[in-house]
PDB file of N, CA and C in Angstrom:
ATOM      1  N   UNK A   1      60.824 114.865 162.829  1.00  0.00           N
ATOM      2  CA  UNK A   1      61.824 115.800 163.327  1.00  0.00           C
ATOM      3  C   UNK A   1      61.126 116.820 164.228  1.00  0.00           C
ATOM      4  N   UNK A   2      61.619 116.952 165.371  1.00  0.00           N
ATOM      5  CA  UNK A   2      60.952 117.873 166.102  1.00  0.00           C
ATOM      6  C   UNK A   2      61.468 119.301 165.917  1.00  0.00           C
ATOM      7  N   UNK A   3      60.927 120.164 166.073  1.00  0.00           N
ATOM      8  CA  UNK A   3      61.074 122.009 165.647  1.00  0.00           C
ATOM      9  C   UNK A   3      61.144 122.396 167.240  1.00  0.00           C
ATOM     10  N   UNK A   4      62.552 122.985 167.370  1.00  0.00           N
ATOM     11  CA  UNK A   4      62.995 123.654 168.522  1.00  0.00           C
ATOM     12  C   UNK A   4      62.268 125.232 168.677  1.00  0.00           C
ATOM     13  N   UNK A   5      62.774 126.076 169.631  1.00  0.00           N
ATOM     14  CA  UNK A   5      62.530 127.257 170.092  1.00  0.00           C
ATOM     15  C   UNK A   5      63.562 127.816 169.046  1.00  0.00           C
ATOM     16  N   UNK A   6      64.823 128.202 167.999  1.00  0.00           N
ATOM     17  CA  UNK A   6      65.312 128.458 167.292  1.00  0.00           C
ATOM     18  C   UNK A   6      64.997 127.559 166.281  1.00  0.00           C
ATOM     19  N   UNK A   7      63.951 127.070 165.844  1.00  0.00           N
ATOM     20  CA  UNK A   7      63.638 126.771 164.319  1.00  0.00           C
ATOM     21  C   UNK A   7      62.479 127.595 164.032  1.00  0.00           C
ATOM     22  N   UNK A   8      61.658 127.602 164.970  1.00  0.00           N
ATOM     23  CA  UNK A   8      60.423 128.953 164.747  1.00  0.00           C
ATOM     24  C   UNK A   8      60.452 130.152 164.910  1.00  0.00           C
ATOM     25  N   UNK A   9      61.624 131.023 164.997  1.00  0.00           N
ATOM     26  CA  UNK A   9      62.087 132.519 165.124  1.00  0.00           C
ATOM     27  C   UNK A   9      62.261 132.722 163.748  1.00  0.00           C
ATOM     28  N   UNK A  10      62.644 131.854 162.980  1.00  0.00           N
ATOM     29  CA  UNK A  10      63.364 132.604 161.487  1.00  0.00           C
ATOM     30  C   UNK A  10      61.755 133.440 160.622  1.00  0.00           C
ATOM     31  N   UNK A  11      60.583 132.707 161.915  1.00  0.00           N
ATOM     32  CA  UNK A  11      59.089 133.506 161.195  1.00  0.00           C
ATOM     33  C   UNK A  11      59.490 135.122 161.348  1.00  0.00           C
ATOM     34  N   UNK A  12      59.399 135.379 162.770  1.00  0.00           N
ATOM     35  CA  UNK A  12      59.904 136.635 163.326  1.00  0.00           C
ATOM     36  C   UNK A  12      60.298 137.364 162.637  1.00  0.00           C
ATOM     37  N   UNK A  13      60.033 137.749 161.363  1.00  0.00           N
ATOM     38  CA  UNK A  13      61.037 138.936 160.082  1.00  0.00           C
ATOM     39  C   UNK A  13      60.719 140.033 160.177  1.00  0.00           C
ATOM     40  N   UNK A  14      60.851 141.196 159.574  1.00  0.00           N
ATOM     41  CA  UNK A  14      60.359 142.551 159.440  1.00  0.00           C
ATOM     42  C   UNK A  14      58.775 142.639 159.193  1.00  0.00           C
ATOM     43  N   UNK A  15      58.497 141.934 158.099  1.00  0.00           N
ATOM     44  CA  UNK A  15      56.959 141.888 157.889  1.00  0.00           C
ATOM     45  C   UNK A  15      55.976 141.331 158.978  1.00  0.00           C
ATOM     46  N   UNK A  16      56.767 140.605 159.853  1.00  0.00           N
ATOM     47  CA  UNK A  16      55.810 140.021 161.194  1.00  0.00           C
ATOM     48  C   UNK A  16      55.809 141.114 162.393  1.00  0.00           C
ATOM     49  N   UNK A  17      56.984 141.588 161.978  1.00  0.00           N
ATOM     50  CA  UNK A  17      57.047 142.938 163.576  1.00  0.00           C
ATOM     51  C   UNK A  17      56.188 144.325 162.735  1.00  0.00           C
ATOM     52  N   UNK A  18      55.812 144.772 161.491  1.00  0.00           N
ATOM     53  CA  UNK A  18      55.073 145.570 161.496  1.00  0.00           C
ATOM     54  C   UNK A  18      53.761 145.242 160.954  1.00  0.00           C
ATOM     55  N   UNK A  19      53.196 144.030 160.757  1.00  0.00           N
ATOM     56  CA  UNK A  19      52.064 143.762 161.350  1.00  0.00           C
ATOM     57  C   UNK A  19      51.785 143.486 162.887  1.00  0.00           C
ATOM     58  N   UNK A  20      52.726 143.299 163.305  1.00  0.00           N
ATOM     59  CA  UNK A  20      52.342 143.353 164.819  1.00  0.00           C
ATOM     60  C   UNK A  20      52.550 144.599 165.665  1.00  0.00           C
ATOM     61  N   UNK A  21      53.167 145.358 165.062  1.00  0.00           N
ATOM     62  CA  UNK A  21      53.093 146.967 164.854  1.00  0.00           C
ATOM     63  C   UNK A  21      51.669 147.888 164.882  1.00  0.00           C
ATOM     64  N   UNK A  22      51.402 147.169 163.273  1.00  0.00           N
ATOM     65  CA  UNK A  22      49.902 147.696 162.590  1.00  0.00           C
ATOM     66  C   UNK A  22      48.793 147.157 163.875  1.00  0.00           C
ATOM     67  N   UNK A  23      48.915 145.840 164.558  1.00  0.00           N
ATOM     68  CA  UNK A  23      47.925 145.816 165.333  1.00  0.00           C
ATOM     69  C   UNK A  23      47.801 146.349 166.866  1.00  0.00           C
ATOM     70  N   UNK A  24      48.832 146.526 167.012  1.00  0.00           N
ATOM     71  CA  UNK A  24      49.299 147.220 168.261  1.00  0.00           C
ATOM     72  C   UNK A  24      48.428 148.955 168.424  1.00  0.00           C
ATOM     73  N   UNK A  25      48.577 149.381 166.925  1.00  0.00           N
ATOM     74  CA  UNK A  25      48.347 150.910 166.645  1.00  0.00           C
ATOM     75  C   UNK A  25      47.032 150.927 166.630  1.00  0.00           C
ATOM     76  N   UNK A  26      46.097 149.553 165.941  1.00  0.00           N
ATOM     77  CA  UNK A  26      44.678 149.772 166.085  1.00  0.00           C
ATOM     78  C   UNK A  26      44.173 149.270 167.087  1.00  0.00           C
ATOM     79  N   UNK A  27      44.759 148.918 168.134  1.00  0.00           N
ATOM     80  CA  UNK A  27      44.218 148.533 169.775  1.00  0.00           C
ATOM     81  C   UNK A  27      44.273 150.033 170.445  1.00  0.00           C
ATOM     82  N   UNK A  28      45.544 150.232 170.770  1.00  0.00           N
ATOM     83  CA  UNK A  28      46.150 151.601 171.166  1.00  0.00           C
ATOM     84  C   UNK A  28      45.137 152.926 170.699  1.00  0.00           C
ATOM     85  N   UNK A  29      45.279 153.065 169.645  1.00  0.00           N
ATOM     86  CA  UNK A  29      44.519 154.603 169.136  1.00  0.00           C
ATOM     87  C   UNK A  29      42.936 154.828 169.786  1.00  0.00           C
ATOM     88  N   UNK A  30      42.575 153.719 169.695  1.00  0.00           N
ATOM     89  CA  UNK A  30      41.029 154.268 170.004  1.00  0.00           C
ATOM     90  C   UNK A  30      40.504 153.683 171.610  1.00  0.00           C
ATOM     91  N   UNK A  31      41.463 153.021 172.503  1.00  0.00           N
ATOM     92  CA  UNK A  31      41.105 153.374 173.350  1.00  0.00           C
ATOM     93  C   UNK A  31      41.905 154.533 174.564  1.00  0.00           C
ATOM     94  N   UNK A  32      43.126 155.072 173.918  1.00  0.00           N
ATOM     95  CA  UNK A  32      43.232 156.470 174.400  1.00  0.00           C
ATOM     96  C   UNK A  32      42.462 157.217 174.072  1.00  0.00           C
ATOM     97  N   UNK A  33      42.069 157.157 172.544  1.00  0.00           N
ATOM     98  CA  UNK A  33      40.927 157.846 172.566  1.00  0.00           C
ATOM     99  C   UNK A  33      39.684 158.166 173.395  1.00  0.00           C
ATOM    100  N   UNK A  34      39.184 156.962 174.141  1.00  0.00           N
ATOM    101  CA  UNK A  34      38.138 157.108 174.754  1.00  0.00           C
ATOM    102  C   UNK A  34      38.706 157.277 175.838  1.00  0.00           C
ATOM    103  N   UNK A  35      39.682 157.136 176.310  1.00  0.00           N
ATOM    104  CA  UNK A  35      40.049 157.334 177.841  1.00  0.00           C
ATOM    105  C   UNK A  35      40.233 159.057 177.661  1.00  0.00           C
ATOM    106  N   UNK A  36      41.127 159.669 176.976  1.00  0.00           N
ATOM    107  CA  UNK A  36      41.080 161.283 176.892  1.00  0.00           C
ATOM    108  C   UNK A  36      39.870 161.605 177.158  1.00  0.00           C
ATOM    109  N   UNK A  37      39.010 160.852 175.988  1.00  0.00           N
ATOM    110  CA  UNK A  37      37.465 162.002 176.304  1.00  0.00           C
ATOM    111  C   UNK A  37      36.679 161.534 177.695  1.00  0.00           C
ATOM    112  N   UNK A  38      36.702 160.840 178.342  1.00  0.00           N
ATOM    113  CA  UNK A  38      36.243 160.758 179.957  1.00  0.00           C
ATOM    114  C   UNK A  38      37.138 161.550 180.736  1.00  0.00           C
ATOM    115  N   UNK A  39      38.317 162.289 180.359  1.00  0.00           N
ATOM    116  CA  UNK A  39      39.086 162.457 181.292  1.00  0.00           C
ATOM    117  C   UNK A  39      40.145 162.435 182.014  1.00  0.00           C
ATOM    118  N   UNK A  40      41.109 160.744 181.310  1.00  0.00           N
ATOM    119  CA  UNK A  40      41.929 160.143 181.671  1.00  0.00           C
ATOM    120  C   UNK A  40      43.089 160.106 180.916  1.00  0.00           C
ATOM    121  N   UNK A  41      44.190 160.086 181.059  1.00  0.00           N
ATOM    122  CA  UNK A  41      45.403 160.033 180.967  1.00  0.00           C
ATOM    123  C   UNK A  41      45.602 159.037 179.677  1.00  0.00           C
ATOM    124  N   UNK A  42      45.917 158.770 178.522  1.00  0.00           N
ATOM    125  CA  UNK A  42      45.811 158.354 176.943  1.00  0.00           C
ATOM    126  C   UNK A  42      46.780 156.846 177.446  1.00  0.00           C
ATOM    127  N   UNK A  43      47.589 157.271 178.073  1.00  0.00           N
ATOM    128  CA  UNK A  43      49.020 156.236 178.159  1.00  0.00           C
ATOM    129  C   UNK A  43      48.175 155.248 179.648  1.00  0.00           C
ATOM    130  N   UNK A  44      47.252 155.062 180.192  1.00  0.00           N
ATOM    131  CA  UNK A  44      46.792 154.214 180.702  1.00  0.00           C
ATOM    132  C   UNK A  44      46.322 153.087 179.317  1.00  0.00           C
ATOM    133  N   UNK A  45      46.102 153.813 178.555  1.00  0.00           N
ATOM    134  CA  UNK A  45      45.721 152.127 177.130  1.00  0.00           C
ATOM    135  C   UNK A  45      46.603 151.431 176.981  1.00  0.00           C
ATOM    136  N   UNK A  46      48.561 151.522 177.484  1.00  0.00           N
ATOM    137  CA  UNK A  46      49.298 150.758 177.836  1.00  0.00           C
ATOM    138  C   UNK A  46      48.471 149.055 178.281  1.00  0.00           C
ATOM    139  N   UNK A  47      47.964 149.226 179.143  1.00  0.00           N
ATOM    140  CA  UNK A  47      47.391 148.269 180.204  1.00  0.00           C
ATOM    141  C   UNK A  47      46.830 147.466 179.411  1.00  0.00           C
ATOM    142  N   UNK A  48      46.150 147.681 178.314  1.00  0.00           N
ATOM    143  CA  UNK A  48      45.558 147.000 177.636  1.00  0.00           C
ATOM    144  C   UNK A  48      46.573 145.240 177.051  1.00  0.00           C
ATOM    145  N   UNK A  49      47.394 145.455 177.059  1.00  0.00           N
ATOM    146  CA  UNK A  49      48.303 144.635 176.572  1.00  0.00           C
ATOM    147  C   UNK A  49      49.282 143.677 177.587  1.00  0.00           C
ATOM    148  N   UNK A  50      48.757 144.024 179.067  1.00  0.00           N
ATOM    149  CA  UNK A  50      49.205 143.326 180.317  1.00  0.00           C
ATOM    150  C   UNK A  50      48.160 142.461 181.245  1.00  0.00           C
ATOM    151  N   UNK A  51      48.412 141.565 180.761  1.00  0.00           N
ATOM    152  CA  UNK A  51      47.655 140.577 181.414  1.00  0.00           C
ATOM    153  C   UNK A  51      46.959 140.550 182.884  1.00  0.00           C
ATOM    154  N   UNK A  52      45.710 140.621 183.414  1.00  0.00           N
ATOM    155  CA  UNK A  52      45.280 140.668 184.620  1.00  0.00           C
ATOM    156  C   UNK A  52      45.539 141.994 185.067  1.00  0.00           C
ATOM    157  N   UNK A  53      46.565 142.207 184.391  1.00  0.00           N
ATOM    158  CA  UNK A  53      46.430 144.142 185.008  1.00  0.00           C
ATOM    159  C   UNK A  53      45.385 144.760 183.686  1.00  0.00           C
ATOM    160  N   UNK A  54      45.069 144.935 182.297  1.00  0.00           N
ATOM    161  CA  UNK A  54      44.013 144.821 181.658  1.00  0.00           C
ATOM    162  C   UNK A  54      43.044 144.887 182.673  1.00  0.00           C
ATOM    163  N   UNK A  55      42.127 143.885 183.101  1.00  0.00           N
ATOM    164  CA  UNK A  55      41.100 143.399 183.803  1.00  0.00           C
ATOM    165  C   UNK A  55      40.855 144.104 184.940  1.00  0.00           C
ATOM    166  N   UNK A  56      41.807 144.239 185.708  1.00  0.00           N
ATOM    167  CA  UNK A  56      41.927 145.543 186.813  1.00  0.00           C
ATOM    168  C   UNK A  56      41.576 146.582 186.736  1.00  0.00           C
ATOM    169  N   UNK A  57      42.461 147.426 185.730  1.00  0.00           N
ATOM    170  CA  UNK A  57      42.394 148.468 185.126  1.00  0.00           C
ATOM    171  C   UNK A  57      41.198 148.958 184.469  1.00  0.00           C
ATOM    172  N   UNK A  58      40.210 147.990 184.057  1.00  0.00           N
ATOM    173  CA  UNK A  58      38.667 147.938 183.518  1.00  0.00           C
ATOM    174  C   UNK A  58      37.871 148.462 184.235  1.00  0.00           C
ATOM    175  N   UNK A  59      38.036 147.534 185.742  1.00  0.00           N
ATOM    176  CA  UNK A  59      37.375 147.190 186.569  1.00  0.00           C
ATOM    177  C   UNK A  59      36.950 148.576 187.330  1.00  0.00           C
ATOM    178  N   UNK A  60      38.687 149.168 188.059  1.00  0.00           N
ATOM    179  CA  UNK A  60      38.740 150.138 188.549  1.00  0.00           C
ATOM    180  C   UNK A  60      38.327 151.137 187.493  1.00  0.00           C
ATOM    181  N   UNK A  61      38.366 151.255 186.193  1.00  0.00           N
ATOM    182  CA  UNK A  61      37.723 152.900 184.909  1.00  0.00           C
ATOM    183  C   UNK A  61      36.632 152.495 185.383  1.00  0.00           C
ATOM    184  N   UNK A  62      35.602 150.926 185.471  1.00  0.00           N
ATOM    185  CA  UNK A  62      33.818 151.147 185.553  1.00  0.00           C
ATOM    186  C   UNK A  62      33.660 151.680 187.016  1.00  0.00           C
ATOM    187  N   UNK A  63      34.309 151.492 187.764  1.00  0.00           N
ATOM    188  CA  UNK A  63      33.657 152.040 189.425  1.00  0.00           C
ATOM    189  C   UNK A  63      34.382 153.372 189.526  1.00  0.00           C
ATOM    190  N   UNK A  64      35.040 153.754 188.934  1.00  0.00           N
ATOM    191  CA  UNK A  64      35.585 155.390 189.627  1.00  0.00           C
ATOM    192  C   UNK A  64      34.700 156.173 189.316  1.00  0.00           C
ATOM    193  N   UNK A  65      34.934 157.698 189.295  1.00  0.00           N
ATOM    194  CA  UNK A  65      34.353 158.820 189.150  1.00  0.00           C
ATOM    195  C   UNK A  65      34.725 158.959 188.257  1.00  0.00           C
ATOM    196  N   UNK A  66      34.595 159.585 187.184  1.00  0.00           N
ATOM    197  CA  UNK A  66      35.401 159.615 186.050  1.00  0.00           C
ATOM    198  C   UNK A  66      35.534 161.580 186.185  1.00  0.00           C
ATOM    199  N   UNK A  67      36.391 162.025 186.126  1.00  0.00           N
ATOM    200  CA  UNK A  67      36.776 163.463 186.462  1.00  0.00           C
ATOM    201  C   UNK A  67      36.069 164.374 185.447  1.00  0.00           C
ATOM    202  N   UNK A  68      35.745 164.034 184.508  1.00  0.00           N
ATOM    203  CA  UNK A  68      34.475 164.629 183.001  1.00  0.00           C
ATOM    204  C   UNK A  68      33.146 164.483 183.835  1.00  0.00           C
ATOM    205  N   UNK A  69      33.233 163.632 184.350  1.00  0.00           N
ATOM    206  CA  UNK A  69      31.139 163.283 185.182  1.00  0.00           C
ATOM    207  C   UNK A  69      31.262 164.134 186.321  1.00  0.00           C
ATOM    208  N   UNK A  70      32.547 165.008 187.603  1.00  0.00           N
ATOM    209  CA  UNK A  70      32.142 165.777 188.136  1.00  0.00           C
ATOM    210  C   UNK A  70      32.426 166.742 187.757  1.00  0.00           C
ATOM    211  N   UNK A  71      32.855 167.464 186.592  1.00  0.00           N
ATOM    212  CA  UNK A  71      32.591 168.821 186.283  1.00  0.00           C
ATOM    213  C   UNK A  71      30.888 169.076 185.999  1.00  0.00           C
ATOM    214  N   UNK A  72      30.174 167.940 185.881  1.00  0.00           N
ATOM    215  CA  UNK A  72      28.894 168.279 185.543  1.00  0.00           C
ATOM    216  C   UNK A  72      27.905 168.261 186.654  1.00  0.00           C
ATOM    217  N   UNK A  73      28.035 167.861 187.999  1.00  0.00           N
ATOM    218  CA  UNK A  73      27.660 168.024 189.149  1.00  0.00           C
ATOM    219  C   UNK A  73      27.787 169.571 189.497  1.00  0.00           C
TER     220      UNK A  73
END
């Protein structure tokens, strides 16, 4: 018997959306964290969870200035 796209949702319950909740919160927390303390805006850790924009978003935090490194100039 083959298993459709509506035979594998009935997983989808409350206990699957707040573990996927719970992991969402321990991705999220600690790299706003580190983005605040360089400088940066907390809600850029959004990105983290968007495909190829992630990778971008990396790319461009390792080559910028980071606005914490020229107050010390």
């Amino acid at each position: 018997m083959m298993y459709g796209w509506s035979d594998t949702m009935e997983f989808a319950g409350p206990i699957h959306w707040l573990f996927f909740l719970a992991l969402v919160a321990l991705v999220l927390y600690p790299i706003g964290r580190i983005l605040t303390r360089i400088g940066f805006s907390p809600l850029w850790s959004i990105l983290a969870f968007v495909p190829i924009l992630n990778l971008l978003a990396l790319w461009i935090l390792a080559c910028s200035d980071w606005p914490r490194q020229k107050d010390r100039t």
